[in-house]
PDB file of N, CA and C in Angstrom:
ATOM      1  N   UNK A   1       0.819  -1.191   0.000  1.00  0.00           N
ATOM      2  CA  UNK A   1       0.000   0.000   0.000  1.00  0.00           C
ATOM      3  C   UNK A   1       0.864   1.256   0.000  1.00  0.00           C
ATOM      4  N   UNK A   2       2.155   1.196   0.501  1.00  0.00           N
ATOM      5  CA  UNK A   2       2.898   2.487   0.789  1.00  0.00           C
ATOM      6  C   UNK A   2       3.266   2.666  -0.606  1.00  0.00           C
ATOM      7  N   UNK A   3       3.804   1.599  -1.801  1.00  0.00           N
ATOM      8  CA  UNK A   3       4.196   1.800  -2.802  1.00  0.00           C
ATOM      9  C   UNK A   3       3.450   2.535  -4.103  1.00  0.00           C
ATOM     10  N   UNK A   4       1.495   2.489  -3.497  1.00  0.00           N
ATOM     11  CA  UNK A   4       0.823   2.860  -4.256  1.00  0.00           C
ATOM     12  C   UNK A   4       0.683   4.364  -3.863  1.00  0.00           C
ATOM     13  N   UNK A   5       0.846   4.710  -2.711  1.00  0.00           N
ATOM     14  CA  UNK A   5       0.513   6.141  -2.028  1.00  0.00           C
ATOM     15  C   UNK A   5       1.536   6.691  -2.376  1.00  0.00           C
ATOM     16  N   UNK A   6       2.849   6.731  -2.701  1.00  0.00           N
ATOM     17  CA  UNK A   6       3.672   7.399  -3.231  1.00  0.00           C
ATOM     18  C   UNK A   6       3.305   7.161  -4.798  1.00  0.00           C
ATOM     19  N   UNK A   7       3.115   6.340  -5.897  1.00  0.00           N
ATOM     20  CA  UNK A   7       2.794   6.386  -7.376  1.00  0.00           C
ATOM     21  C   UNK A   7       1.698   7.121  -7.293  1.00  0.00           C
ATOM     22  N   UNK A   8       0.657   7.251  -6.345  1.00  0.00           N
ATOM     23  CA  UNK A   8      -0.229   8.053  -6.682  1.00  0.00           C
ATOM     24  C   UNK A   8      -0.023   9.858  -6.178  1.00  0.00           C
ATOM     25  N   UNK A   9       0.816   9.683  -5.271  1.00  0.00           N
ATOM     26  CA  UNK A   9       1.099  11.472  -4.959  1.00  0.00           C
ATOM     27  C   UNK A   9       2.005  11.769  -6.145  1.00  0.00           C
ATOM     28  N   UNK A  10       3.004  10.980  -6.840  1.00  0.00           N
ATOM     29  CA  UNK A  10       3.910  11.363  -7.869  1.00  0.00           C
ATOM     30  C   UNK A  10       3.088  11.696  -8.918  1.00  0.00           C
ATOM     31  N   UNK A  11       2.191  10.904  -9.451  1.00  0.00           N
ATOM     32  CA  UNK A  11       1.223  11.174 -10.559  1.00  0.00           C
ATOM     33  C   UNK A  11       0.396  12.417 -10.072  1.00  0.00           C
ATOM     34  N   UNK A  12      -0.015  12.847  -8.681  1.00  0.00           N
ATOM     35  CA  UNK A  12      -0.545  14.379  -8.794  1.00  0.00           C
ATOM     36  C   UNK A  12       0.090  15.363  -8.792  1.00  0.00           C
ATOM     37  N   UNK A  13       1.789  15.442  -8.369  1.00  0.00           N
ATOM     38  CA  UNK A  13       2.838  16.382  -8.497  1.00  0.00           C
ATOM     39  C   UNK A  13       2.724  16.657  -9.946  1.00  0.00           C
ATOM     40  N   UNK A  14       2.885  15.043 -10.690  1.00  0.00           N
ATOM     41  CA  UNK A  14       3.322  15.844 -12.115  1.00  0.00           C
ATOM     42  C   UNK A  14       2.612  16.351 -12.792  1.00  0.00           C
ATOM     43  N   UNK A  15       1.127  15.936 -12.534  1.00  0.00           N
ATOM     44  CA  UNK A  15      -0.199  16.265 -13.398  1.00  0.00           C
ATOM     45  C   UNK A  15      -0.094  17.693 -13.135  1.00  0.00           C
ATOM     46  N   UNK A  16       0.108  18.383 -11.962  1.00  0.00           N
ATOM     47  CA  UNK A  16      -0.112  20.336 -11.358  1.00  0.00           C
ATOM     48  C   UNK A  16       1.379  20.466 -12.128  1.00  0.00           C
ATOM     49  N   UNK A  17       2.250  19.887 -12.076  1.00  0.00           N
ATOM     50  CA  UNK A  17       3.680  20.865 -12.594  1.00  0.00           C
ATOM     51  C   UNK A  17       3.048  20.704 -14.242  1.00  0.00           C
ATOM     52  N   UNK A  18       2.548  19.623 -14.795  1.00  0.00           N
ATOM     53  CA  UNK A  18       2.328  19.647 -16.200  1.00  0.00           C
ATOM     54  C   UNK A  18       1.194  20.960 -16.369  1.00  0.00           C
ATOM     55  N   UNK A  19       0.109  21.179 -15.802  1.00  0.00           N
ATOM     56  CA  UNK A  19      -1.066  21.913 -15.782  1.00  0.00           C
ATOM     57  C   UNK A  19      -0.721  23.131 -15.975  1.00  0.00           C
ATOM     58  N   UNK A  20       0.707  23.209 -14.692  1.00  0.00           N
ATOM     59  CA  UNK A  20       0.905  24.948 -14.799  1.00  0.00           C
ATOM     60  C   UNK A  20       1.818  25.188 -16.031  1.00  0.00           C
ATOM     61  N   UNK A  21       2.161  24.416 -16.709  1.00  0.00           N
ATOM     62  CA  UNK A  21       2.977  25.082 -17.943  1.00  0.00           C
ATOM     63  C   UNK A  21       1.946  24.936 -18.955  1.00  0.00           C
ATOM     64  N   UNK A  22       0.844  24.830 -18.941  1.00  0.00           N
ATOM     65  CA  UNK A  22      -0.058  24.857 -20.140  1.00  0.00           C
ATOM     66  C   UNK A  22      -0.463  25.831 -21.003  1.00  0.00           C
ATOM     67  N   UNK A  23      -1.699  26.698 -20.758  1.00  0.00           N
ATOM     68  CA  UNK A  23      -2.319  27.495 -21.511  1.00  0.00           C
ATOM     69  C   UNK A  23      -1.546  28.749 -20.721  1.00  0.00           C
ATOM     70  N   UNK A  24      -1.435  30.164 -21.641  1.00  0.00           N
ATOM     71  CA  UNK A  24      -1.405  31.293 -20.894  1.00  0.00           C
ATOM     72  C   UNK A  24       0.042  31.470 -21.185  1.00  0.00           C
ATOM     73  N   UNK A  25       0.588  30.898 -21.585  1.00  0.00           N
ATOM     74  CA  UNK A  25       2.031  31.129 -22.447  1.00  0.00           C
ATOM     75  C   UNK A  25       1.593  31.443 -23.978  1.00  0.00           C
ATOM     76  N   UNK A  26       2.208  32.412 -24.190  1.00  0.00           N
ATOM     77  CA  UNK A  26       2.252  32.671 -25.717  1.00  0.00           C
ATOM     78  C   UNK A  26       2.713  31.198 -26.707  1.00  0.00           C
ATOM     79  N   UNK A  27       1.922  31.024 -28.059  1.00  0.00           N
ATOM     80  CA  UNK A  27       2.450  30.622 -28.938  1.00  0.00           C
ATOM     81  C   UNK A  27       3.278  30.675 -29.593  1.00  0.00           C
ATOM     82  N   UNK A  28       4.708  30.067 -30.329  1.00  0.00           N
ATOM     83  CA  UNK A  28       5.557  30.553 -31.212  1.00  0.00           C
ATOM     84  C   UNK A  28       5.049  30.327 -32.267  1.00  0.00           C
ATOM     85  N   UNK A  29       4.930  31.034 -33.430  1.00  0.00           N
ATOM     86  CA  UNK A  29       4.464  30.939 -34.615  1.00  0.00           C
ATOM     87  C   UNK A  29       5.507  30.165 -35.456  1.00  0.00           C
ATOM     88  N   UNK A  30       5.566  29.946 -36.679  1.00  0.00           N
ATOM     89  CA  UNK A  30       6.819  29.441 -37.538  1.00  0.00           C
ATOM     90  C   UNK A  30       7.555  30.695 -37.761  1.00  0.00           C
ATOM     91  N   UNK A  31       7.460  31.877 -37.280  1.00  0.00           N
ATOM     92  CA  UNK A  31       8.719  32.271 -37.857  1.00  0.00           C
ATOM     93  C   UNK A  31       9.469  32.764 -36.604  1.00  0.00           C
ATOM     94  N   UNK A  32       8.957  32.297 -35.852  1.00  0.00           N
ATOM     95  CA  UNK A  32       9.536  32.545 -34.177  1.00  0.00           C
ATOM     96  C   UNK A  32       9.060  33.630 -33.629  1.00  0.00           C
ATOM     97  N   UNK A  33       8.132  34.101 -33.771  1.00  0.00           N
ATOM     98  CA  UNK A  33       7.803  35.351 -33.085  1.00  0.00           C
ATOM     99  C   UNK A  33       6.789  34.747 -32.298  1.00  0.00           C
ATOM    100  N   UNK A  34       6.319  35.775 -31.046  1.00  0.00           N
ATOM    101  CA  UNK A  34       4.609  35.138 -30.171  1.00  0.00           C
ATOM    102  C   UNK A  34       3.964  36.159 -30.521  1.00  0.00           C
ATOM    103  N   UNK A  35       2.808  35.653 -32.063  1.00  0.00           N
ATOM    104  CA  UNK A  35       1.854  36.710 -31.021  1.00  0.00           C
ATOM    105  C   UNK A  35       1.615  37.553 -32.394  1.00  0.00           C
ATOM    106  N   UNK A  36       1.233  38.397 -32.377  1.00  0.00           N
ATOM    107  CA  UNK A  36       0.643  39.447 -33.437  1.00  0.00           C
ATOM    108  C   UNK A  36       1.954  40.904 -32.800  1.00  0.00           C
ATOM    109  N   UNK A  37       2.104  41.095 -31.333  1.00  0.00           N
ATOM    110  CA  UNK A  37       3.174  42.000 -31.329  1.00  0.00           C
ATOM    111  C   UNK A  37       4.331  41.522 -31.896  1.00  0.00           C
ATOM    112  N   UNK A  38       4.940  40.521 -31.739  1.00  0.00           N
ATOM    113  CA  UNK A  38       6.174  39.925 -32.418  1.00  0.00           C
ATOM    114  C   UNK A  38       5.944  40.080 -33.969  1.00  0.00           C
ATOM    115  N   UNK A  39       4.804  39.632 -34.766  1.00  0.00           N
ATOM    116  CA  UNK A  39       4.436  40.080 -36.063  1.00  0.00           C
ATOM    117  C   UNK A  39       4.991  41.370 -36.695  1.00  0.00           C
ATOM    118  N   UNK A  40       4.358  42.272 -35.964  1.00  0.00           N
ATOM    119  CA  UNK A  40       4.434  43.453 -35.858  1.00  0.00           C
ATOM    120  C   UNK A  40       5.909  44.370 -35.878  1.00  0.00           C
ATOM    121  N   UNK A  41       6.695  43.875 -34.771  1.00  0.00           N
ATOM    122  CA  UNK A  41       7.605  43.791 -34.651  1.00  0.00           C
ATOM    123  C   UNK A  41       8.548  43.458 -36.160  1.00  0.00           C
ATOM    124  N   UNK A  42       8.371  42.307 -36.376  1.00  0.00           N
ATOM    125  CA  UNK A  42       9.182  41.896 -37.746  1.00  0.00           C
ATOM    126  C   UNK A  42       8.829  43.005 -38.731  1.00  0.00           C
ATOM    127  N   UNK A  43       7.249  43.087 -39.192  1.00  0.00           N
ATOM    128  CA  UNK A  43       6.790  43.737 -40.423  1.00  0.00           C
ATOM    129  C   UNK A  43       8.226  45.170 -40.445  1.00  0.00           C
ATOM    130  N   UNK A  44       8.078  46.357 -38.779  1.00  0.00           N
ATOM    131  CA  UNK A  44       8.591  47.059 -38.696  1.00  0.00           C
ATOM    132  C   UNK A  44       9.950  47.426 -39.312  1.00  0.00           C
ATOM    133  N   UNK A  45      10.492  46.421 -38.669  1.00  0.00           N
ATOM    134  CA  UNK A  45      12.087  46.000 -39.268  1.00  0.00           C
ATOM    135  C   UNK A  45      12.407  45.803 -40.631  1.00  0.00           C
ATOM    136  N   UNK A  46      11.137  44.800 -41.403  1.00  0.00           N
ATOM    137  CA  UNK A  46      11.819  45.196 -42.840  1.00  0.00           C
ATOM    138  C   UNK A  46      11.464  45.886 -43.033  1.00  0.00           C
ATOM    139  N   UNK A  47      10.274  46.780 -43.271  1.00  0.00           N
ATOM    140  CA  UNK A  47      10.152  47.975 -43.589  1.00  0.00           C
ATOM    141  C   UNK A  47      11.188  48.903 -43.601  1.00  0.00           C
ATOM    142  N   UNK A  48      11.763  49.520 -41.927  1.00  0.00           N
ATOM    143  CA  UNK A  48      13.047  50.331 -41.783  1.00  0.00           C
ATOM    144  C   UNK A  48      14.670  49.723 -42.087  1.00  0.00           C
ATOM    145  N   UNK A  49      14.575  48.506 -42.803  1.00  0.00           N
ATOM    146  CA  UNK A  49      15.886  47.986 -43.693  1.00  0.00           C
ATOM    147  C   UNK A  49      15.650  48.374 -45.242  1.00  0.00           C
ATOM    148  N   UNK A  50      14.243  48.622 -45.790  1.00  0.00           N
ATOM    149  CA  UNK A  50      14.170  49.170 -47.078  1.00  0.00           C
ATOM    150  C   UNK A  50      15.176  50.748 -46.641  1.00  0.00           C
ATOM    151  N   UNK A  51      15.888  51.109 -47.939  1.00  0.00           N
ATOM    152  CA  UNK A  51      16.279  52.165 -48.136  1.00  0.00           C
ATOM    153  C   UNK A  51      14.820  53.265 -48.364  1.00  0.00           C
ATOM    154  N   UNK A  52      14.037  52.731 -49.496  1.00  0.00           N
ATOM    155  CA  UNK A  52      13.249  54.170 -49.750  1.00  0.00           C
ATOM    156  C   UNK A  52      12.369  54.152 -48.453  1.00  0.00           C
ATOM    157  N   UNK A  53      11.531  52.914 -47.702  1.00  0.00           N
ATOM    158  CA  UNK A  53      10.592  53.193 -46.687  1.00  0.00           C
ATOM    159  C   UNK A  53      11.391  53.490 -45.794  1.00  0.00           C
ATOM    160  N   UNK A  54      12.213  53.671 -44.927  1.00  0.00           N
ATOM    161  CA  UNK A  54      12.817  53.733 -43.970  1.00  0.00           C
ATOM    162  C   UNK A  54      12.196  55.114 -43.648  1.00  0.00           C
ATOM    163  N   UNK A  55      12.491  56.131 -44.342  1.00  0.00           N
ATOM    164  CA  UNK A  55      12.463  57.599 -43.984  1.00  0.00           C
ATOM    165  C   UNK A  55      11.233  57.929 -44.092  1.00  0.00           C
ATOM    166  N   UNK A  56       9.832  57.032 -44.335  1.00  0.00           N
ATOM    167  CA  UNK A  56       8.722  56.764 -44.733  1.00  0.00           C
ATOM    168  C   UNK A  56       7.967  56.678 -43.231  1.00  0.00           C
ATOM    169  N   UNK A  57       6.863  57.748 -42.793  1.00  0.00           N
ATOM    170  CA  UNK A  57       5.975  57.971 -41.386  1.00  0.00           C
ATOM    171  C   UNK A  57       5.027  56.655 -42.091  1.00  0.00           C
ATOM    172  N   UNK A  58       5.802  55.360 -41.790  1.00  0.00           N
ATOM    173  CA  UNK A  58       4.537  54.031 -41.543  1.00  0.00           C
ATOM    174  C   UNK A  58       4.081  53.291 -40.661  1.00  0.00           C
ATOM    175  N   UNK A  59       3.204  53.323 -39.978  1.00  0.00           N
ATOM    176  CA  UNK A  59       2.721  52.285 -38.677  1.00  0.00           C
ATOM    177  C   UNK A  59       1.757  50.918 -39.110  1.00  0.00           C
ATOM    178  N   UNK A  60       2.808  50.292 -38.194  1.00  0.00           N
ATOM    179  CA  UNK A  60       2.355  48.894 -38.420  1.00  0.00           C
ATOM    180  C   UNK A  60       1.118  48.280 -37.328  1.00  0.00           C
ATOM    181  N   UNK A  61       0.013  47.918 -37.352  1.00  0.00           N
ATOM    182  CA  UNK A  61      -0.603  47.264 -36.995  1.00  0.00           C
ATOM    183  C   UNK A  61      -0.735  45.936 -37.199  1.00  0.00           C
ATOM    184  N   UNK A  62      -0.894  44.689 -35.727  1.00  0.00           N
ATOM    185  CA  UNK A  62      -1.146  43.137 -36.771  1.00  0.00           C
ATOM    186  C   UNK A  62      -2.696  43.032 -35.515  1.00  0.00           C
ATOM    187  N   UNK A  63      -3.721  41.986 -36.359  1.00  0.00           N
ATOM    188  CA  UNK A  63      -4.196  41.163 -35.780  1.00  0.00           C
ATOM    189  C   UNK A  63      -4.650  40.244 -36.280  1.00  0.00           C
ATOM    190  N   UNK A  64      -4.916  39.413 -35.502  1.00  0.00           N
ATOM    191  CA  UNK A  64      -4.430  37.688 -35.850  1.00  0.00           C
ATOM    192  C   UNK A  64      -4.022  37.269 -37.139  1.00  0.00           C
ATOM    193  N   UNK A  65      -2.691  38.013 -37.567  1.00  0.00           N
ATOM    194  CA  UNK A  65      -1.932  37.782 -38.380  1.00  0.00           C
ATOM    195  C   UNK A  65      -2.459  38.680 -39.987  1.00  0.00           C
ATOM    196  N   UNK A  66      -3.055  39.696 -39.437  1.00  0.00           N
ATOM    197  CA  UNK A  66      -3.745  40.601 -40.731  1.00  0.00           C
ATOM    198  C   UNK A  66      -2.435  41.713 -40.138  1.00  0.00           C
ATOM    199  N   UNK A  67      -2.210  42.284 -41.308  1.00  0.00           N
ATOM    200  CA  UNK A  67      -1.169  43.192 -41.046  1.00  0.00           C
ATOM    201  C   UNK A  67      -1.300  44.609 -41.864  1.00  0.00           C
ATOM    202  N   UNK A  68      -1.813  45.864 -40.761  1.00  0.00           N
ATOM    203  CA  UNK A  68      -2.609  46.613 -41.522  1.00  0.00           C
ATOM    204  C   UNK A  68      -0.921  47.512 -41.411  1.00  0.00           C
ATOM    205  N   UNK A  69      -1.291  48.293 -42.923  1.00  0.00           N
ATOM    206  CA  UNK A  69      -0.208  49.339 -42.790  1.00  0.00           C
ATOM    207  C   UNK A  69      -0.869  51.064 -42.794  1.00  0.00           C
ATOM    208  N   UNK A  70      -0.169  51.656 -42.410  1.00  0.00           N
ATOM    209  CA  UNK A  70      -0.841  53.113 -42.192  1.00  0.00           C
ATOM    210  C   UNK A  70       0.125  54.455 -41.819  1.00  0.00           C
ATOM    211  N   UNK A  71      -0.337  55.520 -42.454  1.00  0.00           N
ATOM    212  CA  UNK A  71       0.835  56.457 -42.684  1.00  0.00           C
ATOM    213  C   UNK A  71       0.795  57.023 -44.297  1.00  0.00           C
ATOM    214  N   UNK A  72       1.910  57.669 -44.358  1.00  0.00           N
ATOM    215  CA  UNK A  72       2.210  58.140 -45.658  1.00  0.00           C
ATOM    216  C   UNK A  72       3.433  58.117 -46.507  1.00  0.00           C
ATOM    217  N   UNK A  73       2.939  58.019 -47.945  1.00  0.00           N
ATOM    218  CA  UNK A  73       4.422  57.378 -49.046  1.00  0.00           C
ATOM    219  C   UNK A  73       4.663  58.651 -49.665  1.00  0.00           C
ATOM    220  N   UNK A  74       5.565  58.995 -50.411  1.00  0.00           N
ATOM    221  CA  UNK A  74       5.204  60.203 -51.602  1.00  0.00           C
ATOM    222  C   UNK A  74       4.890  59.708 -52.777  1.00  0.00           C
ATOM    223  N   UNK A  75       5.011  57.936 -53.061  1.00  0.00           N
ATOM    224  CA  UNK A  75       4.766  57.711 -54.585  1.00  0.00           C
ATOM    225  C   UNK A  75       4.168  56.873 -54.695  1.00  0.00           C
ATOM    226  N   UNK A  76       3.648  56.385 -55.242  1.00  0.00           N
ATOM    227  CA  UNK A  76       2.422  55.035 -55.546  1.00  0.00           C
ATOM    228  C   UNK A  76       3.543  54.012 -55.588  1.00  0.00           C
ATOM    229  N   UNK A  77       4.231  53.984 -56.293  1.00  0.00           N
ATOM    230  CA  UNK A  77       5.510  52.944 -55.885  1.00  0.00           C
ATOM    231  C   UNK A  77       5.604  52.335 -54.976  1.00  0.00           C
ATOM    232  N   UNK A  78       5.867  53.287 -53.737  1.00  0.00           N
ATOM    233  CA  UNK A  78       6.463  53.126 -52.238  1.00  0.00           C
ATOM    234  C   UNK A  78       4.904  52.309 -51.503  1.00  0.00           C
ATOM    235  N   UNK A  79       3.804  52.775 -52.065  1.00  0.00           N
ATOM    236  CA  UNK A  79       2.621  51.972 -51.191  1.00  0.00           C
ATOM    237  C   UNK A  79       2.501  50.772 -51.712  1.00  0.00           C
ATOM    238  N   UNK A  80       3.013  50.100 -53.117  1.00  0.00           N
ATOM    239  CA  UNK A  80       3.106  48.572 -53.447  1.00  0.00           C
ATOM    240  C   UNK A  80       4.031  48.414 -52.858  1.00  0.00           C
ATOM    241  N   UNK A  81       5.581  48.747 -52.541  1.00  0.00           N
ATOM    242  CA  UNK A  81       6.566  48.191 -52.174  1.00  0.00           C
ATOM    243  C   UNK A  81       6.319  47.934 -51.125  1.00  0.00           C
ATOM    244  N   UNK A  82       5.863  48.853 -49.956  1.00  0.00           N
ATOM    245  CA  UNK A  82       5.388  48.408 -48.600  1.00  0.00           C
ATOM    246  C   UNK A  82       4.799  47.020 -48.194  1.00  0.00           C
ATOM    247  N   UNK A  83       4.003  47.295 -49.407  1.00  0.00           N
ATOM    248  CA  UNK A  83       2.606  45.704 -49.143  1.00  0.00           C
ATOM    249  C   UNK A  83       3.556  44.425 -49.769  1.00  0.00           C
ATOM    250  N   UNK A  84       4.283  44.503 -50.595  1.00  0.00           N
ATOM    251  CA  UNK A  84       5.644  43.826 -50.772  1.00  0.00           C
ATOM    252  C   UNK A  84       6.333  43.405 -49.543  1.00  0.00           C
ATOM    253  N   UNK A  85       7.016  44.450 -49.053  1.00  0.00           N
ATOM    254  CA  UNK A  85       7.960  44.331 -47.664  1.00  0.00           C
ATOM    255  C   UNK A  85       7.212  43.104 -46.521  1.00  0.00           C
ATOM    256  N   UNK A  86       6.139  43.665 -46.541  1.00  0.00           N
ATOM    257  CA  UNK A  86       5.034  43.011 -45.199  1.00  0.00           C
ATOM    258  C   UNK A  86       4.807  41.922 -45.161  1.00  0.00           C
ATOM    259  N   UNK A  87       4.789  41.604 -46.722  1.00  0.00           N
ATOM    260  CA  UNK A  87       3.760  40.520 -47.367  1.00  0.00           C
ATOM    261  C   UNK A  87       5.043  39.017 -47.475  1.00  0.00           C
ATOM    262  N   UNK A  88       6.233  39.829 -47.503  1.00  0.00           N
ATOM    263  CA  UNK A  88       7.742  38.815 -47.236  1.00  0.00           C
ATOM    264  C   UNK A  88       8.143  38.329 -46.011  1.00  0.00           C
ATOM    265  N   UNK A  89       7.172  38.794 -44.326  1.00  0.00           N
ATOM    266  CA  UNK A  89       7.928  38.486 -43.777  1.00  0.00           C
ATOM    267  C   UNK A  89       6.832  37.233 -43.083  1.00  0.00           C
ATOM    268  N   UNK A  90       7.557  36.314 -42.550  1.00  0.00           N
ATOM    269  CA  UNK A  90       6.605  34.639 -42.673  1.00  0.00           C
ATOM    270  C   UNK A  90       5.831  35.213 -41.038  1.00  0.00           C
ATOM    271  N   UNK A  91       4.851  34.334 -41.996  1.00  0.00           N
ATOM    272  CA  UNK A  91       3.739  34.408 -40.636  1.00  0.00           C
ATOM    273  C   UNK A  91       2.122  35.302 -41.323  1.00  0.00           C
ATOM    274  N   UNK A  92       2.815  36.366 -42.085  1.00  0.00           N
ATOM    275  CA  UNK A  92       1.596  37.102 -42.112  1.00  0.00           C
ATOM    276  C   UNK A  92       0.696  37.051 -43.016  1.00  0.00           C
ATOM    277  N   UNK A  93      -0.534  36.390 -42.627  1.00  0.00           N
ATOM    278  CA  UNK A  93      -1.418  36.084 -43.514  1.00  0.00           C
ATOM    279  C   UNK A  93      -1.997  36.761 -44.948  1.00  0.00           C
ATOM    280  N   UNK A  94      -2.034  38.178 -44.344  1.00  0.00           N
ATOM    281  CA  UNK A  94      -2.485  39.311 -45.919  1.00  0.00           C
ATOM    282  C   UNK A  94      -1.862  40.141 -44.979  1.00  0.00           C
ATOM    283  N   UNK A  95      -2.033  41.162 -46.237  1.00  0.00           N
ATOM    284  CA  UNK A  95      -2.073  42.750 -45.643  1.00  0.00           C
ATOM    285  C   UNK A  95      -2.834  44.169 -46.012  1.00  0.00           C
ATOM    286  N   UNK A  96      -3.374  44.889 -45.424  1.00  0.00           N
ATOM    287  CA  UNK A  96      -4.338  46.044 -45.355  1.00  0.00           C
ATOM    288  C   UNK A  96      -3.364  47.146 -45.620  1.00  0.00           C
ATOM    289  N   UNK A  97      -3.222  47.437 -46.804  1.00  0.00           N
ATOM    290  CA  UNK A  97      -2.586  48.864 -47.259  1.00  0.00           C
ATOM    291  C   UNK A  97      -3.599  49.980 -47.032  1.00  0.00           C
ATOM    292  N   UNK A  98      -3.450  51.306 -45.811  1.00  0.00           N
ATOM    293  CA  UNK A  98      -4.027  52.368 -45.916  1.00  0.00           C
ATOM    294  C   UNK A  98      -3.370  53.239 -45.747  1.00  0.00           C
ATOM    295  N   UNK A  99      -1.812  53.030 -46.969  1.00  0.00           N
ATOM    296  CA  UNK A  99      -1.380  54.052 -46.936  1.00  0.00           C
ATOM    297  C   UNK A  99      -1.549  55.121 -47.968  1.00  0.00           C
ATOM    298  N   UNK A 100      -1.377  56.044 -47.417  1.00  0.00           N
ATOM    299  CA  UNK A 100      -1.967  57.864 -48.264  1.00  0.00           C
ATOM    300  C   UNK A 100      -0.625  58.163 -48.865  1.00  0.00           C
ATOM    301  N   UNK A 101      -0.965  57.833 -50.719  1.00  0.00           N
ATOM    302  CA  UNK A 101       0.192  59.319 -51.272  1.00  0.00           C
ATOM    303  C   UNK A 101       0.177  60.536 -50.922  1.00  0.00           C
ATOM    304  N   UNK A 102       1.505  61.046 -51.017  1.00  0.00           N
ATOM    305  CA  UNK A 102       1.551  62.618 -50.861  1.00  0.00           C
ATOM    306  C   UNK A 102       1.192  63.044 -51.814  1.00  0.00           C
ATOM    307  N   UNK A 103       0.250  64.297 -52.003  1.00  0.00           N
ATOM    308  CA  UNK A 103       0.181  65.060 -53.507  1.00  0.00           C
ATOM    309  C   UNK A 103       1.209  65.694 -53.385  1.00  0.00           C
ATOM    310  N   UNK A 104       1.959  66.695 -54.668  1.00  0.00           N
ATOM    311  CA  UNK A 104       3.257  66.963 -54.258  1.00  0.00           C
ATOM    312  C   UNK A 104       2.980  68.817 -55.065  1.00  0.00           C
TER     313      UNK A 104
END
């Protein structure tokens, strides 16, 4: 009987240590990020590694992997290239271009 009262307290230790690492931790996605901020995060970065967007007022929004862009380009160019940039980095499902040319 003593041998079963210890297999059975071991099996409820591990069941609560297994329980508490469960839900409530972020997911890693495939491209290693957690999360729609990590998304976000990436989109940012290539964006500000393009030479022409870099100097470009663009804000990135994600949710659940929709990746809205917003701000302003000076050329119709620069608002495909954006949706380009976004649309390269893994994970993100589409993307919502509302970015505004400059009239000049």
């Amino acid at each position: 009987m003593n041998t079963l009262a210890r297999a059975l307290a071991a099996t409820v230790v591990l069941t609560l240590t297994l329980a508490a690492c469960g839900p409530g931790k972020p997911v890693e996605r495939a491209g290693g990020h957690a999360g729609d901020s990590g998304l976000t995060a990436e989109v940012e970065t290539a964006i500000h590694q393009d030479p022409a967007l870099r100097v470009m007022p663009i804000q990135v929004s994600t949710y659940q992997g929709v990746v809205q862009l917003s701000g302003s380009v000076n050329r119709p160019q620069m608002r495909g290239l954006a949706t380009r940039v976004a649309h390269g980095v893994t994970g993100v499902a589409s993307v919502q271009n509302d970015l505004v040319v400059n009239q000049p």
